[in-house]
N, C-alpha and C. Protein backbone atom coordinates (compact mmCIF):
# COMPACT_ATOMS: atom_id res chain seq x y z
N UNK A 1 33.34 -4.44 -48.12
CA UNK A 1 32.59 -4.82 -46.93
C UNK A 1 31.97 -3.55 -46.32
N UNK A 2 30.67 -3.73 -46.04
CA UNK A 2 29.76 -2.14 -45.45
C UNK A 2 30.29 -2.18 -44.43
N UNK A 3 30.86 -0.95 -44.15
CA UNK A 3 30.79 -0.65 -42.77
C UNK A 3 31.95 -0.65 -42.04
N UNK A 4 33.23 -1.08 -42.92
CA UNK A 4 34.62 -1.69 -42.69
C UNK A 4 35.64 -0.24 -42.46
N UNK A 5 36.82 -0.39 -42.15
CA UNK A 5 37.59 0.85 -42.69
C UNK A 5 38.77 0.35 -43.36
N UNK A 6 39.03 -0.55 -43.84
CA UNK A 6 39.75 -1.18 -44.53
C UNK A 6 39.76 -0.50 -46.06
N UNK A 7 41.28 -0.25 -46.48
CA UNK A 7 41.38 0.55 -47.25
C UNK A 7 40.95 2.21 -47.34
N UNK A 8 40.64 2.56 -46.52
CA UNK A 8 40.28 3.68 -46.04
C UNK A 8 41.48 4.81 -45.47
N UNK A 9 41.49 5.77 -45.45
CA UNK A 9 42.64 6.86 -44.99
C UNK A 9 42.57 6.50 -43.46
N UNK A 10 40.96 6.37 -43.12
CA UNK A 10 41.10 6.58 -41.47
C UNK A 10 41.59 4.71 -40.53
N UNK A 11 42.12 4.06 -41.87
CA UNK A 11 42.56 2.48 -41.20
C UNK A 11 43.27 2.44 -40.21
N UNK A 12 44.33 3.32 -40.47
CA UNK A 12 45.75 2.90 -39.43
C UNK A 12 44.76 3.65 -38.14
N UNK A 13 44.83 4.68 -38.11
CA UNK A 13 44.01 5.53 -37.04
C UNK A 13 42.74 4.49 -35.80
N UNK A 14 41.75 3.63 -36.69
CA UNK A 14 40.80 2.65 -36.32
C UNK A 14 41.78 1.66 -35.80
N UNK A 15 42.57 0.73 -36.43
CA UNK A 15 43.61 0.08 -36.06
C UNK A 15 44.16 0.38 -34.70
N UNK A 16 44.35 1.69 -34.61
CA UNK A 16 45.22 2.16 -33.12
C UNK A 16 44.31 2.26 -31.92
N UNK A 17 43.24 2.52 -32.01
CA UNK A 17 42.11 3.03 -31.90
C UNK A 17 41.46 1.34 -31.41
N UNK A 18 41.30 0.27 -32.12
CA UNK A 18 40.90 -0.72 -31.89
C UNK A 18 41.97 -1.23 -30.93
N UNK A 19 43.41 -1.18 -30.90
CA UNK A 19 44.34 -2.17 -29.82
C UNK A 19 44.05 -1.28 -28.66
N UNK A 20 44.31 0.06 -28.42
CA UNK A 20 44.17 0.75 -27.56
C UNK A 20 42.62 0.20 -26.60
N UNK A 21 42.09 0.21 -27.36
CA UNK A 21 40.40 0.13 -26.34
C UNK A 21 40.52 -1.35 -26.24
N UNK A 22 41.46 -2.51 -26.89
CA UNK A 22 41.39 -3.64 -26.27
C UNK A 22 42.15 -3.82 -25.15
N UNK A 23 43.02 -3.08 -25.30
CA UNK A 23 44.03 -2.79 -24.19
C UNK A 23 43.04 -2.17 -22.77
N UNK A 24 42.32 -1.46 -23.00
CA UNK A 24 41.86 -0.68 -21.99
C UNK A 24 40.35 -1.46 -20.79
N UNK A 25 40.21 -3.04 -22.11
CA UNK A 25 39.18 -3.86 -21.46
C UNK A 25 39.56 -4.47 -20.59
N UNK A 26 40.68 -4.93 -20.42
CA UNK A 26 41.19 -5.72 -19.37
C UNK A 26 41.78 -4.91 -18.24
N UNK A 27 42.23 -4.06 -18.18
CA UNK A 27 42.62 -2.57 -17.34
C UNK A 27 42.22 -2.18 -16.49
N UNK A 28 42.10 -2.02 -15.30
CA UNK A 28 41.62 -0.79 -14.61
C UNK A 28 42.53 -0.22 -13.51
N UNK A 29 41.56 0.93 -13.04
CA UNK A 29 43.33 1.70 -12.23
C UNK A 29 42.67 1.18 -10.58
N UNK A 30 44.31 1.17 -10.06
CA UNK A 30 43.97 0.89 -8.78
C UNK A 30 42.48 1.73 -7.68
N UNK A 31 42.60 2.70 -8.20
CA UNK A 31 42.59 3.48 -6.74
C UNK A 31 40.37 2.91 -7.11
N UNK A 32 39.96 2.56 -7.96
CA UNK A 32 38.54 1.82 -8.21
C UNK A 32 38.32 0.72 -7.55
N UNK A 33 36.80 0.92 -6.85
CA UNK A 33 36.77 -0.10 -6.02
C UNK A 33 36.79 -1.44 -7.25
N UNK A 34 36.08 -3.10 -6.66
CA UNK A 34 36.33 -4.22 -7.01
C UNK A 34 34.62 -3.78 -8.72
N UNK A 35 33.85 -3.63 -7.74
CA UNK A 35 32.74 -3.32 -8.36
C UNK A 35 32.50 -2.05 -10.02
N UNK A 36 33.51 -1.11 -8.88
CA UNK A 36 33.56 -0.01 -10.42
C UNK A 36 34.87 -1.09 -11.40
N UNK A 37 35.51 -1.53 -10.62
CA UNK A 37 36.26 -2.14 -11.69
C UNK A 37 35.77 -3.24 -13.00
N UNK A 38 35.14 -3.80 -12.56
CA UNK A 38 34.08 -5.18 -13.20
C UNK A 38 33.12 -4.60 -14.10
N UNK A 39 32.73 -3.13 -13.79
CA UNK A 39 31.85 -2.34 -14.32
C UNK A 39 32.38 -1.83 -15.81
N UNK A 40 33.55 -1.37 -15.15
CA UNK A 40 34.48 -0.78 -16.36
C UNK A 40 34.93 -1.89 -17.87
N UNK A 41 35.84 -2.75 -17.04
CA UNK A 41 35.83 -3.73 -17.92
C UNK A 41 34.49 -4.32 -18.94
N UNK A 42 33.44 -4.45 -18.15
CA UNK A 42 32.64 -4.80 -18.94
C UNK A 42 31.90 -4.38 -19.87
N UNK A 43 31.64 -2.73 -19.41
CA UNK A 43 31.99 -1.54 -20.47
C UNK A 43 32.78 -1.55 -21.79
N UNK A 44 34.10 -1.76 -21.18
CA UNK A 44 35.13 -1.73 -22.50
C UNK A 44 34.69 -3.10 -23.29
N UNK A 45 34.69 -4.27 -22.66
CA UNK A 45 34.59 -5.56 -23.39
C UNK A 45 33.39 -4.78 -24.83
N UNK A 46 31.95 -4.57 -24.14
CA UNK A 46 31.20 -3.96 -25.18
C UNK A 46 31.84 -3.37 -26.03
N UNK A 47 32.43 -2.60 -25.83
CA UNK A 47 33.11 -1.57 -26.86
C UNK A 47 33.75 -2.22 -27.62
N UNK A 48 34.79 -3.23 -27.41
CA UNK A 48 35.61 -4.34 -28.32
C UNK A 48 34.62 -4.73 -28.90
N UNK A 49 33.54 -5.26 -28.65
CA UNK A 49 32.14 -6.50 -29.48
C UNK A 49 32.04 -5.39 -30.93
N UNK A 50 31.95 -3.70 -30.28
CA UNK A 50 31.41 -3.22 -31.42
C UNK A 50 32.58 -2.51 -32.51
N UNK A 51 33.25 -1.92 -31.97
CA UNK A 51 34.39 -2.03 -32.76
C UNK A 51 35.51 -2.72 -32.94
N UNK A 52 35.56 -3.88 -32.82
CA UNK A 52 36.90 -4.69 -33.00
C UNK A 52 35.46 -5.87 -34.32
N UNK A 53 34.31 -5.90 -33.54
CA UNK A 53 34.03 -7.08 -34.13
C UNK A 53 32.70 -7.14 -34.91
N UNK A 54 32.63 -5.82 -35.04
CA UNK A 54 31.34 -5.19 -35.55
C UNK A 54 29.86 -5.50 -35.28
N UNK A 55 29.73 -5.87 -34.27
CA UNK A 55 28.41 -6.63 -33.45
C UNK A 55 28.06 -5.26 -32.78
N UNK A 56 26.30 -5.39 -32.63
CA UNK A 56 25.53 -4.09 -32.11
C UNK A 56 25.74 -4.55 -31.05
N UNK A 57 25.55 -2.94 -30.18
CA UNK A 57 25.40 -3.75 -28.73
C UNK A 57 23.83 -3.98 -28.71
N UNK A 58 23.41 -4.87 -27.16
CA UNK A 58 22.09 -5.08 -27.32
C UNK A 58 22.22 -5.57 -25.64
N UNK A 59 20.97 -5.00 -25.26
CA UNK A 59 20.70 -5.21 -24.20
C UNK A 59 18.79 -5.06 -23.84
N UNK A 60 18.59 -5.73 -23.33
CA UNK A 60 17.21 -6.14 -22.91
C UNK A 60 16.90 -5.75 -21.05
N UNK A 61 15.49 -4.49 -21.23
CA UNK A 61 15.24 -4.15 -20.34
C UNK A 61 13.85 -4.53 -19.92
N UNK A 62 13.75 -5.21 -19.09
CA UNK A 62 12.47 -6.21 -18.50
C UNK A 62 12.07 -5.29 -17.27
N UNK A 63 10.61 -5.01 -17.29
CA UNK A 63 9.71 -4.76 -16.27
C UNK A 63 8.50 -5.39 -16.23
N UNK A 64 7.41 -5.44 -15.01
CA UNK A 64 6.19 -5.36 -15.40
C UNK A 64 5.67 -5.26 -16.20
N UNK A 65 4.66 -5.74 -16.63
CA UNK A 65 4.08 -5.57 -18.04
C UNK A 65 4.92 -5.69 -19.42
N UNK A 66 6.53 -6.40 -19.41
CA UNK A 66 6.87 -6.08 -20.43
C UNK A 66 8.28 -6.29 -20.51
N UNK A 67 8.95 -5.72 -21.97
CA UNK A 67 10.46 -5.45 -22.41
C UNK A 67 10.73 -4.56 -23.28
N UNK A 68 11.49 -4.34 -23.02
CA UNK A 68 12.14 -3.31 -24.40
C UNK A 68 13.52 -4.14 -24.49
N UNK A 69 14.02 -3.74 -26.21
CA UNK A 69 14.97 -4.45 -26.49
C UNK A 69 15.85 -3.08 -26.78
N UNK A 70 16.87 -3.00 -26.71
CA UNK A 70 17.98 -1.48 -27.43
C UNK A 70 19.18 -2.21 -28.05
N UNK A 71 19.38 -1.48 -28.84
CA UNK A 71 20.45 -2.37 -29.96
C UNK A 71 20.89 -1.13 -30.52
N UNK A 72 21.59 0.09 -29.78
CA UNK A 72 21.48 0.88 -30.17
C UNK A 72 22.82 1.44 -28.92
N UNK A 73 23.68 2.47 -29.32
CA UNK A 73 24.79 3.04 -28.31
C UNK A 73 23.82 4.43 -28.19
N UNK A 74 23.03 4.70 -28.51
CA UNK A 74 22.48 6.09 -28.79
C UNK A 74 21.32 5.53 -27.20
N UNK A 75 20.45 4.11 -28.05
CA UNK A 75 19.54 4.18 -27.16
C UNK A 75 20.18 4.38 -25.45
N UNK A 76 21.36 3.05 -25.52
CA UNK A 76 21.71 2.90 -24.19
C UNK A 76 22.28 4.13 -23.44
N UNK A 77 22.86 5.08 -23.60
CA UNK A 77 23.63 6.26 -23.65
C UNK A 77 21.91 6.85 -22.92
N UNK A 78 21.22 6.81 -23.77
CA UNK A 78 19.82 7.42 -22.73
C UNK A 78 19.04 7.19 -21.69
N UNK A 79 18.98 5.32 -21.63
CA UNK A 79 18.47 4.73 -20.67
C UNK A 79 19.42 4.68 -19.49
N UNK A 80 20.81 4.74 -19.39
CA UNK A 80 21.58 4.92 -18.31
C UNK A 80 21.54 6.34 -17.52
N UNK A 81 21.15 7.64 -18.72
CA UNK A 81 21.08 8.91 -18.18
C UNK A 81 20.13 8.55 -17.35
N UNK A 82 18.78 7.97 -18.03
CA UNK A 82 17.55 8.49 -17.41
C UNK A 82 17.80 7.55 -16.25
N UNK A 83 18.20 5.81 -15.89
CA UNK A 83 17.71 5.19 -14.46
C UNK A 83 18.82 6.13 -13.67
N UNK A 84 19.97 7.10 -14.03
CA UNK A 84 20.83 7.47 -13.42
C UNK A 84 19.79 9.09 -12.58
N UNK A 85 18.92 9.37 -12.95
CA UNK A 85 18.18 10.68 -12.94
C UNK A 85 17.26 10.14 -12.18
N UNK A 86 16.20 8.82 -12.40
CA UNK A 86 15.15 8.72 -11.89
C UNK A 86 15.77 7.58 -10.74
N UNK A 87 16.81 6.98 -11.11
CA UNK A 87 17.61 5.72 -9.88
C UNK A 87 16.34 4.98 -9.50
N UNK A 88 15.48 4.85 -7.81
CA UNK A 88 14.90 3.86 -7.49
C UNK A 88 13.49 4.12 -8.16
N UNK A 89 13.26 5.22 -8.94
CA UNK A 89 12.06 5.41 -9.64
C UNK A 89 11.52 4.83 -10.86
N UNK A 90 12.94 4.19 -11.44
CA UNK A 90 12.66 4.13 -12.92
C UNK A 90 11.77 3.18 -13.34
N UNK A 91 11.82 1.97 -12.26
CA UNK A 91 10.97 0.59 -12.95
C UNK A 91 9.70 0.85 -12.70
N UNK A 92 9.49 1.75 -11.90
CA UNK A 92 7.91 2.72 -11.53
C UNK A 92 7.66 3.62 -12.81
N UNK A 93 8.36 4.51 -13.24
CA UNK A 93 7.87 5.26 -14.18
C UNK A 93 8.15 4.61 -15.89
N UNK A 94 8.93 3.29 -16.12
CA UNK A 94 8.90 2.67 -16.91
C UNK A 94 7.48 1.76 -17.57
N UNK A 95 6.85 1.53 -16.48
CA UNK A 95 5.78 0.92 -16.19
C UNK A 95 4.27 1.62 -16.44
N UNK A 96 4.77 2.85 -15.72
CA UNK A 96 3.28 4.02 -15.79
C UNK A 96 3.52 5.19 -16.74
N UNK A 97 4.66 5.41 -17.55
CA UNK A 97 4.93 6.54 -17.85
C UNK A 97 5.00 6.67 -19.65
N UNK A 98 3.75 6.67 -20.10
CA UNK A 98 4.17 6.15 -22.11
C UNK A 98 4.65 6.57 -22.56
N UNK A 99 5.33 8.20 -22.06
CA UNK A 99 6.15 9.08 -23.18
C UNK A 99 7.72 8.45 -22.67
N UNK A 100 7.79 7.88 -21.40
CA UNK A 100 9.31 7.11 -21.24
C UNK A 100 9.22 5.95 -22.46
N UNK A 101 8.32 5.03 -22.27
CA UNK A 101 8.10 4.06 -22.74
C UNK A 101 8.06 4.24 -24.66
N UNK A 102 7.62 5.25 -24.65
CA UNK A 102 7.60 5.34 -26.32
C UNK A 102 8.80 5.86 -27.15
N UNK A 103 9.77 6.35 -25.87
CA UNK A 103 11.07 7.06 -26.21
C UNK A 103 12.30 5.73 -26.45
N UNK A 104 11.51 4.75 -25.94
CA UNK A 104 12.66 3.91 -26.30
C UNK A 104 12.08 2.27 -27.38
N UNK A 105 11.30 2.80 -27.85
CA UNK A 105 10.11 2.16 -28.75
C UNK A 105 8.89 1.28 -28.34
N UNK A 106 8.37 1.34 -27.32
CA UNK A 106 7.47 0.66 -26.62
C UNK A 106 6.48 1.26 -27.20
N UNK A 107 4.75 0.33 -26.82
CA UNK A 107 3.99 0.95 -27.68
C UNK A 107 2.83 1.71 -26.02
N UNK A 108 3.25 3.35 -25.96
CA UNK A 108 2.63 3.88 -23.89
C UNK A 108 1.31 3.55 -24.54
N UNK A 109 0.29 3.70 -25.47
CA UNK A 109 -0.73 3.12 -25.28
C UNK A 109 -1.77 2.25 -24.62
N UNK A 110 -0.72 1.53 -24.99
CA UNK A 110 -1.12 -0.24 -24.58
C UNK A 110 -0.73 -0.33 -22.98
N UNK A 111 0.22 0.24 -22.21
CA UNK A 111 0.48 0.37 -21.10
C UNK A 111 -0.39 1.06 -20.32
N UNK A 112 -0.83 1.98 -20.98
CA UNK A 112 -1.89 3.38 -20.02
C UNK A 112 -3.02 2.11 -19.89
N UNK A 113 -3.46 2.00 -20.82
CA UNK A 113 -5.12 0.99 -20.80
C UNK A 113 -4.55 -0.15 -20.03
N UNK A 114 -3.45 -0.59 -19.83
CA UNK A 114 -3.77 -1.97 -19.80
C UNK A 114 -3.47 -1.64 -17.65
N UNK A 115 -2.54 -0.72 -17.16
CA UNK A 115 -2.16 -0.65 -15.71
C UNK A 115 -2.93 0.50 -15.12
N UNK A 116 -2.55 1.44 -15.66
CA UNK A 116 -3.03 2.58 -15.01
C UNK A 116 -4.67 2.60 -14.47
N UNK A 117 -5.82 2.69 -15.71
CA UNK A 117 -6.70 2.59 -15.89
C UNK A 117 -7.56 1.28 -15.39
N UNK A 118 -7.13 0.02 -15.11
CA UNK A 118 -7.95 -0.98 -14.59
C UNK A 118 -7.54 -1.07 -12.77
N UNK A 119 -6.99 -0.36 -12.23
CA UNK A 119 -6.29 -0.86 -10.83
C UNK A 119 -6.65 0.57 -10.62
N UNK A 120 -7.38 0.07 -8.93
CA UNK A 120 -7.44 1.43 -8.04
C UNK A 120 -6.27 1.43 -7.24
N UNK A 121 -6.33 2.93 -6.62
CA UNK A 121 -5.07 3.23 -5.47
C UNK A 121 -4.55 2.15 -4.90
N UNK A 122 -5.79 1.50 -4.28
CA UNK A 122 -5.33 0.09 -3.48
C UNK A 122 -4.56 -0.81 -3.62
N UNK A 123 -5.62 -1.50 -4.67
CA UNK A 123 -5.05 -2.12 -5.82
C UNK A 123 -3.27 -2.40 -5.96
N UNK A 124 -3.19 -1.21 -6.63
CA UNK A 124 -1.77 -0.71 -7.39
C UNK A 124 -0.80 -0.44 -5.75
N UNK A 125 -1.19 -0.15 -4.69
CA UNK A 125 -0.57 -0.29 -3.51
C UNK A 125 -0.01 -1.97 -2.92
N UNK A 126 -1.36 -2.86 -3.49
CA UNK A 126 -1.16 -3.96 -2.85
C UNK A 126 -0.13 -4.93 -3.87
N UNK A 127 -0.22 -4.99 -5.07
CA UNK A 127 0.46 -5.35 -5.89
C UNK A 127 2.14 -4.99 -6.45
N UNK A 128 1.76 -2.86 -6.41
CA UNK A 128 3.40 -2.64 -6.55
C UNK A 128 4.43 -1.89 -5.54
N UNK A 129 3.90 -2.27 -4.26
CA UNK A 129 4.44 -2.26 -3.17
C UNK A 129 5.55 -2.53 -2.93
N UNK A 130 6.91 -2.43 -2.57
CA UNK A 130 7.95 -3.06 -1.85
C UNK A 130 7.45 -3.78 -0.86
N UNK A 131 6.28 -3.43 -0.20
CA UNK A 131 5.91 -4.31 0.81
C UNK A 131 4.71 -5.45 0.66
N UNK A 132 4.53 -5.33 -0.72
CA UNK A 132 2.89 -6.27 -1.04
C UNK A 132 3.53 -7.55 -1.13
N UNK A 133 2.88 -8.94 -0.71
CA UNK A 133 3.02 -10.12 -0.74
C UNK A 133 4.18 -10.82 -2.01
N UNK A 134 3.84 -10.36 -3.23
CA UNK A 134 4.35 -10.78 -4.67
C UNK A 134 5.54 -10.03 -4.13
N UNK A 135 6.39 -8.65 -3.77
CA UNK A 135 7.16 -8.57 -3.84
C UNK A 135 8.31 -9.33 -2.69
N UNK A 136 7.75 -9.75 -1.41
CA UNK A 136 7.89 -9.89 -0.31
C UNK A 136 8.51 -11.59 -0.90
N UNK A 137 7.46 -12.02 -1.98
CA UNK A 137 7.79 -13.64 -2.26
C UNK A 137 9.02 -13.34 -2.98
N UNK A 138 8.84 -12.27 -3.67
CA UNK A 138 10.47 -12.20 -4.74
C UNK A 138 11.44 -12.20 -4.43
N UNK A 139 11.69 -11.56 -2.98
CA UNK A 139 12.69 -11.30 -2.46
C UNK A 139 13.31 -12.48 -1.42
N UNK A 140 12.12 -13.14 -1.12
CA UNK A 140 12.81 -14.38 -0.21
C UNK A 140 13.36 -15.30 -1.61
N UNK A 141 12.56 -15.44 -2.24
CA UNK A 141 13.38 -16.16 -3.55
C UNK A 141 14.94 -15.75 -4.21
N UNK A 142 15.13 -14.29 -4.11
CA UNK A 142 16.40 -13.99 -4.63
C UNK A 142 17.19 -14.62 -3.12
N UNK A 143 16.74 -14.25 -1.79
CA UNK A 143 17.43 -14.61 -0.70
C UNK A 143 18.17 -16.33 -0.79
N UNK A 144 17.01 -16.66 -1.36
CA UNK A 144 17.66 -18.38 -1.90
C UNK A 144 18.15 -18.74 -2.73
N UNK A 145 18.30 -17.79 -3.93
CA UNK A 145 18.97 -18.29 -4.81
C UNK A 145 20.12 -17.87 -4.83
N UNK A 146 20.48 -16.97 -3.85
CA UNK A 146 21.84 -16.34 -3.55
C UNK A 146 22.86 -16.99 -2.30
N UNK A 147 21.95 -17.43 -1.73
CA UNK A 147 22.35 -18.52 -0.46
C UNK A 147 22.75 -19.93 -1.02
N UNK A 148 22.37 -20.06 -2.27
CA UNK A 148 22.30 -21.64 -3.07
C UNK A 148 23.65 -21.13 -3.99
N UNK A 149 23.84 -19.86 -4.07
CA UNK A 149 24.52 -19.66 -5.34
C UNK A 149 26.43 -19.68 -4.57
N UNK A 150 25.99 -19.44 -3.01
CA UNK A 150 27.43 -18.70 -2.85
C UNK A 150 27.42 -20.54 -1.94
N UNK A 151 26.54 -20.95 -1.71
CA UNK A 151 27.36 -22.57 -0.96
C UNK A 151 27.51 -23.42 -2.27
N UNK A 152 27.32 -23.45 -3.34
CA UNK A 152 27.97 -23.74 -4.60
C UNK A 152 28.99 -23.38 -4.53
N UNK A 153 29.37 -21.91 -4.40
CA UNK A 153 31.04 -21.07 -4.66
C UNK A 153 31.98 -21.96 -3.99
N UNK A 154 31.00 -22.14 -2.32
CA UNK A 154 31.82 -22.78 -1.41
C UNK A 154 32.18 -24.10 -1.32
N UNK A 155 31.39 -24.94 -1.99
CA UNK A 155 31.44 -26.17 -1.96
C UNK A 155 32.54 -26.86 -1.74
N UNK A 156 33.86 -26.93 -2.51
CA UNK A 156 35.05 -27.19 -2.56
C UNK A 156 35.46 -26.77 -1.08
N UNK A 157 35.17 -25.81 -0.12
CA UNK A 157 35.44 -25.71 1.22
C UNK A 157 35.17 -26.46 2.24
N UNK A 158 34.05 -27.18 1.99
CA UNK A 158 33.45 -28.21 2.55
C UNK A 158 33.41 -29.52 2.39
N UNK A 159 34.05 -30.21 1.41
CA UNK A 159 33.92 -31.13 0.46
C UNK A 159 35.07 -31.60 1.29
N UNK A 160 34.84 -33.10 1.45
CA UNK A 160 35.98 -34.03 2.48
C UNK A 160 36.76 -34.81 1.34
N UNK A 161 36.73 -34.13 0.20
CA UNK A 161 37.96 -35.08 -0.53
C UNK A 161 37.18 -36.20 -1.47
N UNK A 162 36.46 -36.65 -1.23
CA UNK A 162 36.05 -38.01 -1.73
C UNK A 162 35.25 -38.02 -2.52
N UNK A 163 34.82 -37.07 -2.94
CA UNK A 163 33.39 -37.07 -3.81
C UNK A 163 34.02 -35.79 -5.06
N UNK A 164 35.38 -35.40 -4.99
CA UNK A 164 36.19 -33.99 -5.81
C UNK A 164 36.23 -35.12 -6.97
């Protein structure tokens, strides 16, 4: 089997190596808030997908104009440096920036011609604004779907018995 360590010198070692990091998915230490904790775990879970069960990781990064797909521990390992470097910048320079965009296989070409180049200052003010209309609609929309999401949670709090 490609790719296995079965029969291999380094088995028992992978073996220890595999319970240990399953051990370590469900885990976390107290003194982490609720959030780094959920973070962690879900971290490790990945890590089980790829070595316990030999599945790539894969994760899909959606902006404007687009996606990139990474299926790759190398790619992701870079895209976390970089939104960790650029933080509230990144979906801005993901968008306008082709040598970001080509570093993680996008084609910056097609991005330069298609945003940069057709939209004036204005334009590109009124559209990728935190404060332009489209974003202003996005955000009352997440406001509702989060207000819909947590009186769902609650439902059972409210619920007179008769309809459970």
């Amino acid at each position: 089997m490609a790719g296995s360590w079965d029969g291999s010198e380094w088995e028992v070692l992978m073996d220890e190596l595999k319970q240990r990091i399953s051990e370590l998915s469900v885990q976390s230490g107290h003194q982490l808030s609720k959030k780094a904790k959920k973070e962690q775990r879900s971290v490790f879970r990945e890590f089980v997908a790829t070595i316990v069960d030999d599945e790539p990781p894969h994760e899909v990064v959606s902006f404007r104009g687009g996606s990139i797909t990474l299926t790759s521990w190398r790619e992701i390992i870079q895209l976390n440096f970089i939104r960790h470097c650029l933080q509230g910048g990144f979906q801005v320079q993901l968008m306008t920036n082709p040598t970001l965009l080509s570093l993680f296989g996008g084609d910056g070409s097609v991005l330069r011609s298609a945003t940069a180049a057709s939209m004036s200052r204005v334009e590109k003010r009124l559209t990728m604004s935190k404060m332009s209309d489209a974003a202003k609609a996005a955000d009352l929309r997440m406001i509702q779907q989060r207000r819909s999401r947590q009186n769902a949670k609650n439902y059972f709090l409210n619920a007179d018995g008769e309809d459970v």
